[in-house]
C-alpha atoms as a PDB file:
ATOM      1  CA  UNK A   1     -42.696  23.407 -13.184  1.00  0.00           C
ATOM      2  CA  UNK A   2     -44.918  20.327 -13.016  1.00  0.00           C
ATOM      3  CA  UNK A   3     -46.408  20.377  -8.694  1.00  0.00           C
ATOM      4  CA  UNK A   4     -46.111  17.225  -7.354  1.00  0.00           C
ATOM      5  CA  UNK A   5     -50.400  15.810  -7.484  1.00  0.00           C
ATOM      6  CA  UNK A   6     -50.673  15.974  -3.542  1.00  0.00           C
ATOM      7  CA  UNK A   7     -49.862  19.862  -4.310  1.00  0.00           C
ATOM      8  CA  UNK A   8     -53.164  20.383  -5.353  1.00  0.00           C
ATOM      9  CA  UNK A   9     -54.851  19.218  -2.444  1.00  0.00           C
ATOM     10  CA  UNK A  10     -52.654  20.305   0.501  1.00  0.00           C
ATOM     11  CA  UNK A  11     -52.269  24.085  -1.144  1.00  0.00           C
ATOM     12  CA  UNK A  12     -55.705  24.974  -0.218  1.00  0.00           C
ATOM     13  CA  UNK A  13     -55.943  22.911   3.283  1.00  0.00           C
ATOM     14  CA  UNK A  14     -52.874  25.132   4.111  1.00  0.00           C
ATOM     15  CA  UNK A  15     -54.252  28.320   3.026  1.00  0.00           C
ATOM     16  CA  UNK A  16     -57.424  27.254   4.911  1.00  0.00           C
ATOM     17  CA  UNK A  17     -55.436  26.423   8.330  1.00  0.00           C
ATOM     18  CA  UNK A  18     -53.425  29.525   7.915  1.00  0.00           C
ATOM     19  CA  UNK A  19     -56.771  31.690   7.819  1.00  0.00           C
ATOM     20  CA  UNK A  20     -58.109  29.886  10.425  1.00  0.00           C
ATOM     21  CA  UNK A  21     -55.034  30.046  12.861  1.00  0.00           C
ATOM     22  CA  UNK A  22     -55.041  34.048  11.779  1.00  0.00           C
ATOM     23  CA  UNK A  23     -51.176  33.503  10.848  1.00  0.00           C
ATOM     24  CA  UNK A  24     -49.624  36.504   9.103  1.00  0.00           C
ATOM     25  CA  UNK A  25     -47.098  34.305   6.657  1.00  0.00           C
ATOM     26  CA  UNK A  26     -46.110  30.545   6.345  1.00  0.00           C
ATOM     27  CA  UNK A  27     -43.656  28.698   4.326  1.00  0.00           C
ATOM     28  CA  UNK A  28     -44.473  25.092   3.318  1.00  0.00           C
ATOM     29  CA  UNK A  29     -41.828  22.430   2.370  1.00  0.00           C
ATOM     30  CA  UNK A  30     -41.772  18.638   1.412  1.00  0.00           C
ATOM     31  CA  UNK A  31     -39.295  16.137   0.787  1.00  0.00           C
ATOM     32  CA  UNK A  32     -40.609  13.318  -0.834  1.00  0.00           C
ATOM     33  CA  UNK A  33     -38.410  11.007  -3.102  1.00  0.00           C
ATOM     34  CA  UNK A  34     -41.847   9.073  -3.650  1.00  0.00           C
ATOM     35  CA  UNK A  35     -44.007  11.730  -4.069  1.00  0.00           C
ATOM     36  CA  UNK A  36     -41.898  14.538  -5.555  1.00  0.00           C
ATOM     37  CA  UNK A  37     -40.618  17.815  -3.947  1.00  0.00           C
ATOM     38  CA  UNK A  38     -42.495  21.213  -2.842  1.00  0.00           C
ATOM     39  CA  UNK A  39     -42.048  24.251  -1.141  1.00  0.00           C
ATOM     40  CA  UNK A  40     -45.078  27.167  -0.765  1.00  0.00           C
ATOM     41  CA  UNK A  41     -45.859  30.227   0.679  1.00  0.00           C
ATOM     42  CA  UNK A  42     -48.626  31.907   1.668  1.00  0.00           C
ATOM     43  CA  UNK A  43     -49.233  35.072   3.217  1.00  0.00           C
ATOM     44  CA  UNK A  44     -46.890  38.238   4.201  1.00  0.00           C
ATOM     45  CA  UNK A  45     -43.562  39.091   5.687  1.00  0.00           C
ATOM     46  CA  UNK A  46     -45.612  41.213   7.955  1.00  0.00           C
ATOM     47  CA  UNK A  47     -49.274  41.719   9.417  1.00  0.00           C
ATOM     48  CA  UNK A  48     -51.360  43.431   7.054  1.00  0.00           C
ATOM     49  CA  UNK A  49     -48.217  43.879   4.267  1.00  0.00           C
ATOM     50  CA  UNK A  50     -47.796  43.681   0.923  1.00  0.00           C
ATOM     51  CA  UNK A  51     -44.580  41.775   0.623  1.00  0.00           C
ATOM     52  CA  UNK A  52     -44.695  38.102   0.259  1.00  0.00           C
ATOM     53  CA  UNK A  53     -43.121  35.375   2.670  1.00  0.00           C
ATOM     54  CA  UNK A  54     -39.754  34.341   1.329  1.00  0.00           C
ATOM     55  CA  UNK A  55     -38.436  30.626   1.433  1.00  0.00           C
ATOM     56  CA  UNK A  56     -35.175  31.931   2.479  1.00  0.00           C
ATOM     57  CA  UNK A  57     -36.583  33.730   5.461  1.00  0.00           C
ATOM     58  CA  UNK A  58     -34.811  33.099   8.786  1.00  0.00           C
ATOM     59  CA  UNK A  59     -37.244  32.120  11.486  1.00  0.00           C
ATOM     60  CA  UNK A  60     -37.229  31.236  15.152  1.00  0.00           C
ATOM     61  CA  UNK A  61     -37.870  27.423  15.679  1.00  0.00           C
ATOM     62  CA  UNK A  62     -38.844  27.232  19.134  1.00  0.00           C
ATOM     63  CA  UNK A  63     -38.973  23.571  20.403  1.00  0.00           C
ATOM     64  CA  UNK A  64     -37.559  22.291  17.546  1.00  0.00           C
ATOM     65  CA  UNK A  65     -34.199  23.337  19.464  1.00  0.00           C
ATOM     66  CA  UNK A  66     -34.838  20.387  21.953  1.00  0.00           C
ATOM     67  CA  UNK A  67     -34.041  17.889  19.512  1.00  0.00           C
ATOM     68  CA  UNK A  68     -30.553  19.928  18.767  1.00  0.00           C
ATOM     69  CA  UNK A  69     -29.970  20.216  22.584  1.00  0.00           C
ATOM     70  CA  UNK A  70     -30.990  16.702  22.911  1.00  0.00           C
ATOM     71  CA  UNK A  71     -29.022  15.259  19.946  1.00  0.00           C
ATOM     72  CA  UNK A  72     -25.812  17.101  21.623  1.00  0.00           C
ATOM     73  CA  UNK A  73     -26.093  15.138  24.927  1.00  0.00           C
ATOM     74  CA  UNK A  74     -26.929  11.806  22.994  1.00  0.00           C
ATOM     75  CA  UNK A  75     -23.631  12.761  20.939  1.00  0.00           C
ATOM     76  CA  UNK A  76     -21.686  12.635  24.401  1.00  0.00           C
ATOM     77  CA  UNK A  77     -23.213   9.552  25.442  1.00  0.00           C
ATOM     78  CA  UNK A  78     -22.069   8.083  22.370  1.00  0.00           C
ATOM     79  CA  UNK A  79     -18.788   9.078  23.591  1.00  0.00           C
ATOM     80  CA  UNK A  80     -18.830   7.692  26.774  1.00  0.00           C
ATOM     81  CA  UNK A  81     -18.635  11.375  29.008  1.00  0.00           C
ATOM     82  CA  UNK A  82     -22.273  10.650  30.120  1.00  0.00           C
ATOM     83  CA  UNK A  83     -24.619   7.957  30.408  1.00  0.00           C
ATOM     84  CA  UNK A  84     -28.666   8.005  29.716  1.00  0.00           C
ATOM     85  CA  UNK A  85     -28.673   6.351  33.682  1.00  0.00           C
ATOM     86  CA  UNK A  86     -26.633   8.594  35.291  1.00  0.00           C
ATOM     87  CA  UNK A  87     -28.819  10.527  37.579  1.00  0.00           C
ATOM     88  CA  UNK A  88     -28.593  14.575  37.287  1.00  0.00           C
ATOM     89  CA  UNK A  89     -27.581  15.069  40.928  1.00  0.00           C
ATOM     90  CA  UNK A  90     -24.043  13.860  39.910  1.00  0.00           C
ATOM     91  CA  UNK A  91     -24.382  17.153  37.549  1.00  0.00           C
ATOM     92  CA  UNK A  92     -26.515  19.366  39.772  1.00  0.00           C
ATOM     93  CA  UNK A  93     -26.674  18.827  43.317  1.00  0.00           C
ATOM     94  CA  UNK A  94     -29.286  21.878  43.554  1.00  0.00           C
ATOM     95  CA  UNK A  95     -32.105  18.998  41.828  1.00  0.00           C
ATOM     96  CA  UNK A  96     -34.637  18.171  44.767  1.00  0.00           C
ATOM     97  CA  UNK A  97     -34.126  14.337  44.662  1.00  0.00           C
ATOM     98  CA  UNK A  98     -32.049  14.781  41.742  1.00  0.00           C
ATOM     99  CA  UNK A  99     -30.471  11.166  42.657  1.00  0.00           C
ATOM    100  CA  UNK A 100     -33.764   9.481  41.982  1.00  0.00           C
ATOM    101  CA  UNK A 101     -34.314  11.502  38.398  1.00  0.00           C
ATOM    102  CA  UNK A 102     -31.839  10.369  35.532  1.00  0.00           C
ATOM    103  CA  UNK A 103     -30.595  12.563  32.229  1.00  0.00           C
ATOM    104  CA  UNK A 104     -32.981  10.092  30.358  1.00  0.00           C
ATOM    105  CA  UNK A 105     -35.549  11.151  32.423  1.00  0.00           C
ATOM    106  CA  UNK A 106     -34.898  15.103  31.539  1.00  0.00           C
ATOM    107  CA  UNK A 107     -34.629  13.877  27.683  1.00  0.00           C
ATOM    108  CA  UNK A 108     -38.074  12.258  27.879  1.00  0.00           C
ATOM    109  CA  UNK A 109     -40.007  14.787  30.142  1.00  0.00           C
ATOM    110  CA  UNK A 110     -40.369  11.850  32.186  1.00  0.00           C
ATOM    111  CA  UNK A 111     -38.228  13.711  35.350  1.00  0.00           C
ATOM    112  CA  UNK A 112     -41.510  15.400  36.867  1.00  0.00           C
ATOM    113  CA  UNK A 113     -40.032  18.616  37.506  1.00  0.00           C
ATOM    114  CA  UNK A 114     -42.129  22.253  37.119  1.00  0.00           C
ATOM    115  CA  UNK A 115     -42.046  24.148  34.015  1.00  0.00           C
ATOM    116  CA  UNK A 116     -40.316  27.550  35.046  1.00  0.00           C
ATOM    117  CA  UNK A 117     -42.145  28.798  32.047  1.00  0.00           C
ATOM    118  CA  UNK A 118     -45.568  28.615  33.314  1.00  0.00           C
ATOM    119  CA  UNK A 119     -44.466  31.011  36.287  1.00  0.00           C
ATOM    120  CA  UNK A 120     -46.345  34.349  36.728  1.00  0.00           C
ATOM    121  CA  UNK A 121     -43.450  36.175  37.382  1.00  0.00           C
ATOM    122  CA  UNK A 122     -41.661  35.167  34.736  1.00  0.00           C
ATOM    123  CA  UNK A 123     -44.385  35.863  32.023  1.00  0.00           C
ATOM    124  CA  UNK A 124     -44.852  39.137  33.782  1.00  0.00           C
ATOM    125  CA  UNK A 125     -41.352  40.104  32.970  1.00  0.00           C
ATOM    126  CA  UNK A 126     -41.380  39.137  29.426  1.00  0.00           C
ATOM    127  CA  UNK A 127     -44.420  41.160  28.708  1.00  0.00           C
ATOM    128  CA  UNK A 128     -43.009  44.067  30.212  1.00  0.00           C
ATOM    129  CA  UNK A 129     -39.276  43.545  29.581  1.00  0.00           C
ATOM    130  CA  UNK A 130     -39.082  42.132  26.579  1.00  0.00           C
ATOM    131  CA  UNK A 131     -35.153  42.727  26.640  1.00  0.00           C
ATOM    132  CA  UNK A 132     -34.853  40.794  29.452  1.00  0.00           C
ATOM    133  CA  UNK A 133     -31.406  38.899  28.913  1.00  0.00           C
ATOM    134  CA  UNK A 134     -32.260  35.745  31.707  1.00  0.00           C
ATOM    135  CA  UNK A 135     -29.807  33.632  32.984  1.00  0.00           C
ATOM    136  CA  UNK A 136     -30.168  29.635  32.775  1.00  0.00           C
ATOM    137  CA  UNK A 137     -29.003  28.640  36.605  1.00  0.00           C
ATOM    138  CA  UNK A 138     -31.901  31.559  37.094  1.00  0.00           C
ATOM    139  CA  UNK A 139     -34.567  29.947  34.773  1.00  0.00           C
ATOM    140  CA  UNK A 140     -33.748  26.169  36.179  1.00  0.00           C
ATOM    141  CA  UNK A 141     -34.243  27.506  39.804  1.00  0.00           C
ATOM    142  CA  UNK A 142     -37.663  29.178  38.923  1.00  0.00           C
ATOM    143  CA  UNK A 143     -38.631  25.426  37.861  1.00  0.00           C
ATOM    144  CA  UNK A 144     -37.227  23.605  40.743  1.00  0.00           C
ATOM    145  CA  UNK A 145     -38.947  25.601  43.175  1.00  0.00           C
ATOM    146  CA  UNK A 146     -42.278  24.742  41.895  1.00  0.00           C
ATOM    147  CA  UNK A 147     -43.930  21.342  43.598  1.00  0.00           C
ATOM    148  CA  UNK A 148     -42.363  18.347  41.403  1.00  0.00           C
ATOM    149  CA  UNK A 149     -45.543  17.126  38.920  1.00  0.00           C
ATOM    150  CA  UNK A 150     -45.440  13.309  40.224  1.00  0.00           C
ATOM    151  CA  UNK A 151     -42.377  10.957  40.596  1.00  0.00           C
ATOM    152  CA  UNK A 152     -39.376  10.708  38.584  1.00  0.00           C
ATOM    153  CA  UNK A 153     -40.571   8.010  35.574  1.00  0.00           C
ATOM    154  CA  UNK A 154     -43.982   7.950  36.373  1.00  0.00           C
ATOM    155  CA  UNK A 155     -46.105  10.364  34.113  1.00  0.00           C
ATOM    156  CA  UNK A 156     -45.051  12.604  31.484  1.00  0.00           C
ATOM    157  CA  UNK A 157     -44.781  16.298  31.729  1.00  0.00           C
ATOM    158  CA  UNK A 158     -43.407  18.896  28.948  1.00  0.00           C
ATOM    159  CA  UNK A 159     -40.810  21.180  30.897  1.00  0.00           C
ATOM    160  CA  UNK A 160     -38.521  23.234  30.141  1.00  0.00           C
ATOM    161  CA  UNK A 161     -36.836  23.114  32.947  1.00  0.00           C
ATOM    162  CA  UNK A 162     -35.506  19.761  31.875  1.00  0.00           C
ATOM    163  CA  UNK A 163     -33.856  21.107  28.265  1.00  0.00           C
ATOM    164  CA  UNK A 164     -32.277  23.913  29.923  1.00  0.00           C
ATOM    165  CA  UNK A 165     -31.017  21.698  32.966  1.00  0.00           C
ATOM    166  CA  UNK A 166     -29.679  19.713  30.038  1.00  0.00           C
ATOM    167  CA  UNK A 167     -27.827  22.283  28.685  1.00  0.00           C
ATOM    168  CA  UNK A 168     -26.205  23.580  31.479  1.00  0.00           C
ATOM    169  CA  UNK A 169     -24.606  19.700  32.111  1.00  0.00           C
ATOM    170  CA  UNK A 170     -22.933  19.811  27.694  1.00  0.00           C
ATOM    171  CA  UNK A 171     -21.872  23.173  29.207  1.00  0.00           C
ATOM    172  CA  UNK A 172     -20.199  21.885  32.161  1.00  0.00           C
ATOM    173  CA  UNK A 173     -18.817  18.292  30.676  1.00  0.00           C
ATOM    174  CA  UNK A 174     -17.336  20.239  27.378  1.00  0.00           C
ATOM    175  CA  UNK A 175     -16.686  23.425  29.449  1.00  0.00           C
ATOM    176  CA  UNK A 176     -17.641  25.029  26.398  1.00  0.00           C
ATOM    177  CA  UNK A 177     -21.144  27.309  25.528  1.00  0.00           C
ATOM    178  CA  UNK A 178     -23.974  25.747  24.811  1.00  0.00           C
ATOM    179  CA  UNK A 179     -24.089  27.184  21.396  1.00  0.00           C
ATOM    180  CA  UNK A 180     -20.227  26.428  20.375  1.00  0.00           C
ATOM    181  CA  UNK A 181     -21.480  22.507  21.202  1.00  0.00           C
ATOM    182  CA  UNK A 182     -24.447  22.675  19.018  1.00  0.00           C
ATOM    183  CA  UNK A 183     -22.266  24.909  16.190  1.00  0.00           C
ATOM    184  CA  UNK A 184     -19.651  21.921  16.070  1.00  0.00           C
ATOM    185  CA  UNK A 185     -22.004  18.987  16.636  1.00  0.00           C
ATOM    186  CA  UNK A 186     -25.110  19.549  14.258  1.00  0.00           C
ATOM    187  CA  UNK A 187     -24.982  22.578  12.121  1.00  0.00           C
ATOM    188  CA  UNK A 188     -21.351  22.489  11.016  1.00  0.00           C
ATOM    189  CA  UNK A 189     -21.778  18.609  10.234  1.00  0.00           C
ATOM    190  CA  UNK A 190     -25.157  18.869   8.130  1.00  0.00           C
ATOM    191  CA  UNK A 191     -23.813  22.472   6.288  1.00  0.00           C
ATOM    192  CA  UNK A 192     -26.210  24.459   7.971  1.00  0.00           C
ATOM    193  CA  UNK A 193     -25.103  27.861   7.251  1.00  0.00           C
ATOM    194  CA  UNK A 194     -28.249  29.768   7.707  1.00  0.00           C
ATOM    195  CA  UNK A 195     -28.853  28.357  10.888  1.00  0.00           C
ATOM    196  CA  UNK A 196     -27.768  29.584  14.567  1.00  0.00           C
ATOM    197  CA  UNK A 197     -27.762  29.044  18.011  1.00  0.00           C
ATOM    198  CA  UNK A 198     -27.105  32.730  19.523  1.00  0.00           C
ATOM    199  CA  UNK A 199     -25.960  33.624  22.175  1.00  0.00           C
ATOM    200  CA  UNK A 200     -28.236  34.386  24.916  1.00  0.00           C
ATOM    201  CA  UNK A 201     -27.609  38.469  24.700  1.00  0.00           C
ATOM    202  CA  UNK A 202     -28.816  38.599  20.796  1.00  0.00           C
ATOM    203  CA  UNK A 203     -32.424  39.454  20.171  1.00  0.00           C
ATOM    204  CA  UNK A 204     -31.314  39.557  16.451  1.00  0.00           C
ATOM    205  CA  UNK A 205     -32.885  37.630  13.470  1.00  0.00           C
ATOM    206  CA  UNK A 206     -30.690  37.239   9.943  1.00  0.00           C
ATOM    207  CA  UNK A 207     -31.876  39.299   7.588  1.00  0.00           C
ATOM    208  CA  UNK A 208     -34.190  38.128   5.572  1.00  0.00           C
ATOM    209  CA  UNK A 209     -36.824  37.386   7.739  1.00  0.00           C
ATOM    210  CA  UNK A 210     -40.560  37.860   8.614  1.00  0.00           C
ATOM    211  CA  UNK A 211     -41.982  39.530  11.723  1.00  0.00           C
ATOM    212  CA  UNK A 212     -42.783  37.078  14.239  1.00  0.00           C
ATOM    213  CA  UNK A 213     -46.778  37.928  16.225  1.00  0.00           C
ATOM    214  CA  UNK A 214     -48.827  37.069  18.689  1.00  0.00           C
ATOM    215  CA  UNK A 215     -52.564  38.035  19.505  1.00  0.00           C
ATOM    216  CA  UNK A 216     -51.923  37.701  22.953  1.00  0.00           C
ATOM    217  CA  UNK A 217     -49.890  38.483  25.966  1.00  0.00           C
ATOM    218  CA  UNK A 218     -47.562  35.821  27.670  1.00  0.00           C
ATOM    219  CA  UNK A 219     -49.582  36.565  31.152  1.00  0.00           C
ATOM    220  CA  UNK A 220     -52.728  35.738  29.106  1.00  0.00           C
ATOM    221  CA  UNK A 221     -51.731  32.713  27.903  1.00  0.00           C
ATOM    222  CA  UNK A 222     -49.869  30.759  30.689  1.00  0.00           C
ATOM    223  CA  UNK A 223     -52.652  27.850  31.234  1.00  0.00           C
ATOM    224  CA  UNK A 224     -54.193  27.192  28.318  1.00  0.00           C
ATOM    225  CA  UNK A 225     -52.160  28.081  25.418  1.00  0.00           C
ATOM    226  CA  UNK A 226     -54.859  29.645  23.954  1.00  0.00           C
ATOM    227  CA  UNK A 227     -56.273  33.467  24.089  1.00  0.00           C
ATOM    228  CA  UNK A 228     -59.866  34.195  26.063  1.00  0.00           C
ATOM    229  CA  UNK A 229     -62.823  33.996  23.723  1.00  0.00           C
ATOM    230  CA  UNK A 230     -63.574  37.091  23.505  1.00  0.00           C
ATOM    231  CA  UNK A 231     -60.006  38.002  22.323  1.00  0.00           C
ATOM    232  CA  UNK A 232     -60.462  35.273  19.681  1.00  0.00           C
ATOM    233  CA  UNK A 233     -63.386  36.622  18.361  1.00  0.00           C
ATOM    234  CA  UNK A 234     -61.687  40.524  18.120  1.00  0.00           C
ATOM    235  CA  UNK A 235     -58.745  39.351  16.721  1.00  0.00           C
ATOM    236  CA  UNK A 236     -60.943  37.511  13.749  1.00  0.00           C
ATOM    237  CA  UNK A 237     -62.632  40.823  12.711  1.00  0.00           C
ATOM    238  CA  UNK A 238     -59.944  42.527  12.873  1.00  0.00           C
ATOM    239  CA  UNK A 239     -60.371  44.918  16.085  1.00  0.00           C
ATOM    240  CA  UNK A 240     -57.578  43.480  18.072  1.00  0.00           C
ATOM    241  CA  UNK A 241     -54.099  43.724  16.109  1.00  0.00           C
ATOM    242  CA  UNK A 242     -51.109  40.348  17.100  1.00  0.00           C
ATOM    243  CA  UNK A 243     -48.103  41.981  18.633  1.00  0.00           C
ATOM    244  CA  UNK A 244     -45.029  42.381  17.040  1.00  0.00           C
ATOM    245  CA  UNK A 245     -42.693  39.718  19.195  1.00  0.00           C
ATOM    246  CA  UNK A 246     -39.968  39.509  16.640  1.00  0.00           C
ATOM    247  CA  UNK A 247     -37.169  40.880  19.312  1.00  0.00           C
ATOM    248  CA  UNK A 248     -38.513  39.555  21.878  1.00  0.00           C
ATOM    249  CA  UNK A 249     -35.001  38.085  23.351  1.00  0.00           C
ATOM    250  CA  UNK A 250     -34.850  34.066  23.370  1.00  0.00           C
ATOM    251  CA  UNK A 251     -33.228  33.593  26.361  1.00  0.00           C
ATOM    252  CA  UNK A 252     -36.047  32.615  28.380  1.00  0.00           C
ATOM    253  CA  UNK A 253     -36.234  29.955  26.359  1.00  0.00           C
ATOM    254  CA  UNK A 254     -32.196  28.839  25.635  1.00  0.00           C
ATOM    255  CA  UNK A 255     -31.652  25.230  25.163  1.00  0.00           C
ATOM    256  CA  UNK A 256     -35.123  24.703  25.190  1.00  0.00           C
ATOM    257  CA  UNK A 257     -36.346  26.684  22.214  1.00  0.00           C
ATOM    258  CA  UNK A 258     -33.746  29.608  21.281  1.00  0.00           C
ATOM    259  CA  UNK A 259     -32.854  27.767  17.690  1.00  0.00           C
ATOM    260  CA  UNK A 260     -32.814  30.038  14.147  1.00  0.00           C
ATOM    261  CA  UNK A 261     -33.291  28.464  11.047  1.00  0.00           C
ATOM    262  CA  UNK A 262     -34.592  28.785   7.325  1.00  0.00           C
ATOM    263  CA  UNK A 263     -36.761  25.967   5.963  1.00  0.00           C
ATOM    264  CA  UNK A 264     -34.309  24.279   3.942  1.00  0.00           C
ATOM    265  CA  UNK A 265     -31.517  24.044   6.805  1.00  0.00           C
ATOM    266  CA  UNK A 266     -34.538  22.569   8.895  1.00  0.00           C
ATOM    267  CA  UNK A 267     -35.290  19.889   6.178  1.00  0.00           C
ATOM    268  CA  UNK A 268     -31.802  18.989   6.069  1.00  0.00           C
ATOM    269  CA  UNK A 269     -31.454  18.839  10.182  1.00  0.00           C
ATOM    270  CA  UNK A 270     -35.059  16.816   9.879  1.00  0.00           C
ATOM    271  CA  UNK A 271     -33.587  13.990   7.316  1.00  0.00           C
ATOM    272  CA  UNK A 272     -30.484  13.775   9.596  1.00  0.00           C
ATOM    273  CA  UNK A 273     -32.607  13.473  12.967  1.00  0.00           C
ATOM    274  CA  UNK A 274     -34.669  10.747  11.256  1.00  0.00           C
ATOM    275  CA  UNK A 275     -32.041   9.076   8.559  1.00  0.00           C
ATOM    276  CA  UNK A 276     -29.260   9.068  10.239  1.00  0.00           C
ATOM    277  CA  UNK A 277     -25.515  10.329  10.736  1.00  0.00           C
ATOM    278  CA  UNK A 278     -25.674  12.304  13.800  1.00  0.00           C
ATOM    279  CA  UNK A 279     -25.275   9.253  16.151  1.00  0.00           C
ATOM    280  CA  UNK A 280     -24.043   6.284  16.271  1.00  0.00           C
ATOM    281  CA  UNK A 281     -26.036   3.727  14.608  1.00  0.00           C
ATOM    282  CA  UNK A 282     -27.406   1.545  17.855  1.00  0.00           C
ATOM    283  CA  UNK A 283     -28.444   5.029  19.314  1.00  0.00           C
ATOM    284  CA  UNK A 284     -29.935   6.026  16.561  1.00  0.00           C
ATOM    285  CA  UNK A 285     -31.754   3.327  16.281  1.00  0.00           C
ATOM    286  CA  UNK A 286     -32.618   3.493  20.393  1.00  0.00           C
ATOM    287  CA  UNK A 287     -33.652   7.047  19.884  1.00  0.00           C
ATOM    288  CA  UNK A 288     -36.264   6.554  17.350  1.00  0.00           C
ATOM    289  CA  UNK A 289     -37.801   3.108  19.299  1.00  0.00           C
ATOM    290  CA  UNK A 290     -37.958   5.932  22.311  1.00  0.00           C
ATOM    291  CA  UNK A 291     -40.810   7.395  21.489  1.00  0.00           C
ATOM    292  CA  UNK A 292     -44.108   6.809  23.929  1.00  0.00           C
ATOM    293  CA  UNK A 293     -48.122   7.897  23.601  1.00  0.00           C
ATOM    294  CA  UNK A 294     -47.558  11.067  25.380  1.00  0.00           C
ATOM    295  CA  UNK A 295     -51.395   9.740  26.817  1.00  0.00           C
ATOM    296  CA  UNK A 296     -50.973   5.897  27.611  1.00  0.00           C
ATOM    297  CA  UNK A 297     -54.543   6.386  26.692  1.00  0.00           C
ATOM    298  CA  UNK A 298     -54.501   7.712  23.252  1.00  0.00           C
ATOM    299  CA  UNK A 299     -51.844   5.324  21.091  1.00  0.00           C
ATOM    300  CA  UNK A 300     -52.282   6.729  18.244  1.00  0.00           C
ATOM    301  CA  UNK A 301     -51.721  10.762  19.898  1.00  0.00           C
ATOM    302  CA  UNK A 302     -48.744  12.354  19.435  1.00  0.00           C
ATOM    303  CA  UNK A 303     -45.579  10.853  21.028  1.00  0.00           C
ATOM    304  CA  UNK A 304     -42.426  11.752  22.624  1.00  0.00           C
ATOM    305  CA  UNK A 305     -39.136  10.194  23.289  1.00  0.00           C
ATOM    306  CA  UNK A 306     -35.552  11.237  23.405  1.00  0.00           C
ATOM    307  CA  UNK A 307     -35.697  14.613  23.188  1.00  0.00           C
ATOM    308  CA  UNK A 308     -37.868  14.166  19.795  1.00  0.00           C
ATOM    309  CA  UNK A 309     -41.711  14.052  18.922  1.00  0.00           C
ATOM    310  CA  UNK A 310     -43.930  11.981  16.561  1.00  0.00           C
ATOM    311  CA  UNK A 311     -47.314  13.057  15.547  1.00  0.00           C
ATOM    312  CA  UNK A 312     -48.504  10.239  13.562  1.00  0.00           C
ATOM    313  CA  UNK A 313     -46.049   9.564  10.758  1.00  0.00           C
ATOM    314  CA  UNK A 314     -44.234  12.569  11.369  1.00  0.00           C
ATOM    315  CA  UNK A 315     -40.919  12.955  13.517  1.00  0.00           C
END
């Protein structure tokens, strides 16, 4: 088949990133009605294999979930059974000065509530207990015992605490689970057939799919993300093998970042989130115009708005 021209150029800058970043497999895709259409791979199903990354893999998509949990609430604004200014103590009374912090606020990361993920404790228990099935009241209380980050509106601050407080309220306005809401209300509308939700007790990925690492433990990486030097430096010639996270279970994570998808399904969601068709038109149209610098200082930085992030041209 004839590759679109940009092809050429991004194939290698990908395989260059992917050797940099030391990731085991990655699968590539672009819509472009301008441009043309392509989808790569690179790399292996596993670390160190022989068998190459499929585009129909199935593949956890972290914060990407957000925008489903957050497109769910914006779906019952639309509908009039909440409202972007009504604040979350009318929802959960157990919010320190949850009268003062709106569910726009939680949508934005704007609410300054803790991020129950950063806790010790918690990242102790996923290392050793990978398993671990963890409830969300038991998640959103690890977060709102931690000092709030500044007042409600007045900074940003990526927590978790917020998605999964934000699930719990579609689960108590629908009375239904989290993932029959986001079933009926995004992947049953855009076809999304290889795409799930589970529920929190399933550690299970659709087969097929590629093992999932990490060169670090969760303990190890709480503060900065990113592994100690000297870890960095074993891991690039090869004396310190990733872990094998694949079944780790996602409940930790829940409205926040528990999402399954394949590539495709995810490009479909994408030109939906963006285009069109999952909201009403005026909040669509709010949605987008939601986004803010993440650093007042830095315009041009990545951005975040209702429960959705830009880095530069990209949603």
């Amino acid at each position: 088949p004839n590759l679109p021209a940009y092809a050429e150029t991004l194939q290698p800058e990908l395989e260059r990133l992917a050797r940099d970043m030391l990731v085991t497999g990655v699968v590539a895709q672009v819509r472009s009605p301008e441009l043309g259409d392509w989808t790569t791979t690179i790399g292996t199903r596993t670390f160190r294999g022989t068998e190459p990354v499929r585009v129909e893999g199935h593949i956890r998509i972290g914060s990407v979930t957000k925008s489903w949990t957050g497109t769910v609430v914006l779906q019952l604004v639309d509908e009039g059974v909440l409202r972007l200014d009504d604040p979350v103590a009318a929802y959960r009374p157990d919010v320190p000065n949850g009268e003062n912090i709106t569910i726009e606020q939680l949508l934005t990361m704007r609410s300054g509530l803790g991020n129950y993920t950063t806790s010790p404790e918690l990242n102790r228990t996923m290392d050793a207990a990978p398993a671990t099935v963890f409830s969300p009241d038991e998640l959103i209380a690890i977060g709102l015992a931690m000092p709030p980050r500044f007042p409600p509106g007045a900074g940003f601050s990526y927590s978790n605490t917020n998605t999964v407080l934000l699930g719990r309220i579609v689960e108590q306005v629908t009375g239904n689970p989290l993932e029959t809401e986001i079933q009926r209300r995004v992947l049953d509308p855009l076809a999304m057939t290889e795409a799930s939700f589970p529920a929190r007790t399933s550690a299970l990925l659709p087969d097929p799919h590629p093992q999932g690492y990490t060169y670090g433990t969760n303990v190890e990486t709480i503060e900065s993300n990113a592994l100690p030097p000297e870890k960095q430096a074993a891991a690039r010639v090869g004396t310190l093998a990733p872990l094998d996270v694949t079944n780790t279970n996602p409940s930790w994570a829940w409205a926040a970042g528990a999402g399954i998808s394949t590539t495709d399904d995810l490009a479909r969601y994408v030109e939906a989130l963006v285009g069109g068709g999952l909201l009403s038109p005026a909040l669509q149209d709010a949605r987008l115009d939601s986004v803010r610098p993440i650093d007042p200082a830095a315009p041009d930085g990545p951005g975040y708005g209702l429960a959705l992030a830009r880095f530069g041209p990209f949603y």
